[in-house]
Protein backbone atom coordinates (compact mmCIF):
# COMPACT_ATOMS: atom_id res chain seq x y z
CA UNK A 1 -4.14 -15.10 13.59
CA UNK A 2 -0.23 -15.31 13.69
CA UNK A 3 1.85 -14.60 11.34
CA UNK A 4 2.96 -17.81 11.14
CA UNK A 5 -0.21 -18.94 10.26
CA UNK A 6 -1.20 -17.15 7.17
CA UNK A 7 -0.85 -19.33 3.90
CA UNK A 8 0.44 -17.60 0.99
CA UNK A 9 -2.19 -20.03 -1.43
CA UNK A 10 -5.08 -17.91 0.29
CA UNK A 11 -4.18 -14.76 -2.24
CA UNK A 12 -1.72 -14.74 -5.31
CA UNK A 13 1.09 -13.35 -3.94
CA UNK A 14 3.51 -14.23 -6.38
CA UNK A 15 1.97 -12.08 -8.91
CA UNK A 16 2.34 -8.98 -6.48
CA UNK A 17 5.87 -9.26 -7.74
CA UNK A 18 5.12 -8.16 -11.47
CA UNK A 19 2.11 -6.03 -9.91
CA UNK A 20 4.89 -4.37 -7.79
CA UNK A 21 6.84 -3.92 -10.76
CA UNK A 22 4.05 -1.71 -12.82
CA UNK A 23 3.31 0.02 -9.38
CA UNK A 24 6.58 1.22 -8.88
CA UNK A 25 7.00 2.32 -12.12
CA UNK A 26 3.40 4.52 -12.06
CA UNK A 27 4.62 5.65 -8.83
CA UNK A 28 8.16 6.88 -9.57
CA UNK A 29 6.47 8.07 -12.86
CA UNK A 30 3.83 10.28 -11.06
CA UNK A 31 6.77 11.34 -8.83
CA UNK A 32 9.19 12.43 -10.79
CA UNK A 33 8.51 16.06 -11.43
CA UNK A 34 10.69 18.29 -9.46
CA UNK A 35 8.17 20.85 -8.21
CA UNK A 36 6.27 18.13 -6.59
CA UNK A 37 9.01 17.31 -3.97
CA UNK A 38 7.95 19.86 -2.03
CA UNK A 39 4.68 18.50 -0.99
CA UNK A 40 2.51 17.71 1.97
CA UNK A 41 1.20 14.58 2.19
CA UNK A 42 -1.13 12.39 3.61
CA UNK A 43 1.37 11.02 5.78
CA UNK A 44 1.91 13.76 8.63
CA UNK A 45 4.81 15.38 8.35
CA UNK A 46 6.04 13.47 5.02
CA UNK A 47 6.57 15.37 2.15
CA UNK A 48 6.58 13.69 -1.60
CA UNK A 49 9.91 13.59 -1.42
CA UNK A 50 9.97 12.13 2.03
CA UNK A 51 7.11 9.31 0.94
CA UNK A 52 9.73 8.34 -2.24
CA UNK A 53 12.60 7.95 0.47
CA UNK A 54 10.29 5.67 2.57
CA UNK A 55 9.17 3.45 0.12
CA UNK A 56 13.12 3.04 -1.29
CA UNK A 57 14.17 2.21 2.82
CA UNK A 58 10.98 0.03 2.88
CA UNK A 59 11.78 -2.18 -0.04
CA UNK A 60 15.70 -2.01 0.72
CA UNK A 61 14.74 -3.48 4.33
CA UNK A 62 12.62 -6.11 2.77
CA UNK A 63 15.73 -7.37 0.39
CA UNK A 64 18.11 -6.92 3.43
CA UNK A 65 16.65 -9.43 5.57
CA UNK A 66 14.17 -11.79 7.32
CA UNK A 67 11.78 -9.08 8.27
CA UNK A 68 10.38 -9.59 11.91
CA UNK A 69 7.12 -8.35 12.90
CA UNK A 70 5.62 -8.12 16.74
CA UNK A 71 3.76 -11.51 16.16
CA UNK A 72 6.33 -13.32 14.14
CA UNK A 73 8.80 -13.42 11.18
CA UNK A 74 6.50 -12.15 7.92
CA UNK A 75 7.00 -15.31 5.28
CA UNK A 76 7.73 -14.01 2.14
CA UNK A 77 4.52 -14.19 0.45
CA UNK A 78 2.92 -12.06 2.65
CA UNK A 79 5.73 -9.30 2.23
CA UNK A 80 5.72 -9.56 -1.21
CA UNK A 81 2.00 -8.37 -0.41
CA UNK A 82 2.70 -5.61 1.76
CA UNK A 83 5.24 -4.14 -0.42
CA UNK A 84 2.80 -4.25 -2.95
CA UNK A 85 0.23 -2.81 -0.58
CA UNK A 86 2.80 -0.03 0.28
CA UNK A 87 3.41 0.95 -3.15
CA UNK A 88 -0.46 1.28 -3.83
CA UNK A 89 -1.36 3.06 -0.57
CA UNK A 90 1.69 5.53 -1.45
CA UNK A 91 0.69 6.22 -4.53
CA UNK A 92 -2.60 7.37 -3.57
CA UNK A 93 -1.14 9.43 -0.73
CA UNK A 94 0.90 11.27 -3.83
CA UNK A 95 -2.08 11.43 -6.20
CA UNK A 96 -3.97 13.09 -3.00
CA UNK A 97 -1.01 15.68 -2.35
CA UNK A 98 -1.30 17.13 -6.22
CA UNK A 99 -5.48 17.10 -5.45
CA UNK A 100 -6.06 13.80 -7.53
CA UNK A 101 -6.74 10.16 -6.01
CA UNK A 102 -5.46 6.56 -7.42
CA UNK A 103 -6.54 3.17 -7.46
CA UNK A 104 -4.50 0.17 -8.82
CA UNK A 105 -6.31 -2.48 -10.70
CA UNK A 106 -9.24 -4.32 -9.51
CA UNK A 107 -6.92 -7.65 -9.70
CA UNK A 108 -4.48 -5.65 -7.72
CA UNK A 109 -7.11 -4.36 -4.81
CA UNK A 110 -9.26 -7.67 -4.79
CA UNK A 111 -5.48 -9.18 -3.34
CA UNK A 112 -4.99 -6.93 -1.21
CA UNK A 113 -8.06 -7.12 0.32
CA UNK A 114 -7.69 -11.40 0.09
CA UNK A 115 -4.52 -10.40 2.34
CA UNK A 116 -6.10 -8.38 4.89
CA UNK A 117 -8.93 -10.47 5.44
CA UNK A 118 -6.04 -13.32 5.86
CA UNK A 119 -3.83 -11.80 8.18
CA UNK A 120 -6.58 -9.55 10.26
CA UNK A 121 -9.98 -10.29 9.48
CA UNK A 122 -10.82 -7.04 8.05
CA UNK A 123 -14.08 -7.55 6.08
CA UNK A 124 -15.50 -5.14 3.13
CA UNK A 125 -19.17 -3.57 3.37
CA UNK A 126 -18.53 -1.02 0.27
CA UNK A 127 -15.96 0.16 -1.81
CA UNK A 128 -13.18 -2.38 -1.41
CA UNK A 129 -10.33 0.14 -2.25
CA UNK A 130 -11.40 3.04 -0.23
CA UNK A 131 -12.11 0.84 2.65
CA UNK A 132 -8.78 -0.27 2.33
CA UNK A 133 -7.45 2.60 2.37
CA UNK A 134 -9.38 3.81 5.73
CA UNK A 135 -8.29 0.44 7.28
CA UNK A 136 -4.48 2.45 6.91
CA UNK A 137 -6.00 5.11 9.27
CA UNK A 138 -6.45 7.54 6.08
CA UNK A 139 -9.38 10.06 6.24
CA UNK A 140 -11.01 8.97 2.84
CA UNK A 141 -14.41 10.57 2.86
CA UNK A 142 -17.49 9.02 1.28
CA UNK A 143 -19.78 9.86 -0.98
CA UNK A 144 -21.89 11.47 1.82
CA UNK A 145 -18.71 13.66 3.22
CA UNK A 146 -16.85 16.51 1.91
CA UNK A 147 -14.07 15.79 0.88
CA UNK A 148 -10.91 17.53 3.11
């Protein structure tokens, strides 16, 4: 599928905008402490300060201009969704660099999973969030693995 093709209808991406509101405000609330800037994260070489700066370049990109993507310009709905998706998937990378985990709202993750099916066909077998997550290339154990 193009990006051209995806219909915003076929998840509700204008309410990632309010969604992305509370998310960023969870994030930069979980964030905040000082002693946490320090941090590895899941992101290699990023630490929690470096994940903060990324999201704040990500979303100033997004309000900057048309963003272009290797199979198309991204229509608006669907980056409304990925900024929402980056705020989400960031937050858990935090949560996991203090030893802790995070999952936004079912309404929240049942979207972004309406989005990735959209755009690449991903399809869900168990847990919808941690699949999600693994679809990022994180190493998210299950229940059957240790945990890193």
């Amino acid at each position: 599928m193009a990006i051209s093709d995806y219909r915003p209808s076929a998840i509700p991406w204008p309410l990632a905008l309010d969604w992305s509101a509370a998310e960023l405000r969870g994030y930069l609330a979980a964030a905040a402490d000082p002693a946490l800037q320090h941090l590895a994260t899941r992101c290699p070489a990023w630490t929690v300060h470096d994940l903060t700066a990324h999201l704040a370049a990500t979303f100033r990109r997004f309000a900057d201009q048309l963003m272009g993507h290797q199979r198309g310009p991204v229509p608006v709905g669907l980056q409304a969704m990925w900024g929402l998706s980056e705020l989400a998937v960031h937050h858990d990378d935090l949560a996991d660099a203090t030893g802790g985990s995070y999952r936004p709202g079912d309404p929240i993750v049942a979207a972004l999973v309406a989005m990735k099916q959209a755009v690449d066909g991903f399809h869900v077998r168990d847990d919808p969030w941690l699949e999600y997550l693994r679809s990022t290339g994180r190493h998210i154990a299950t229940a059957s693995e240790p945990s890193r």
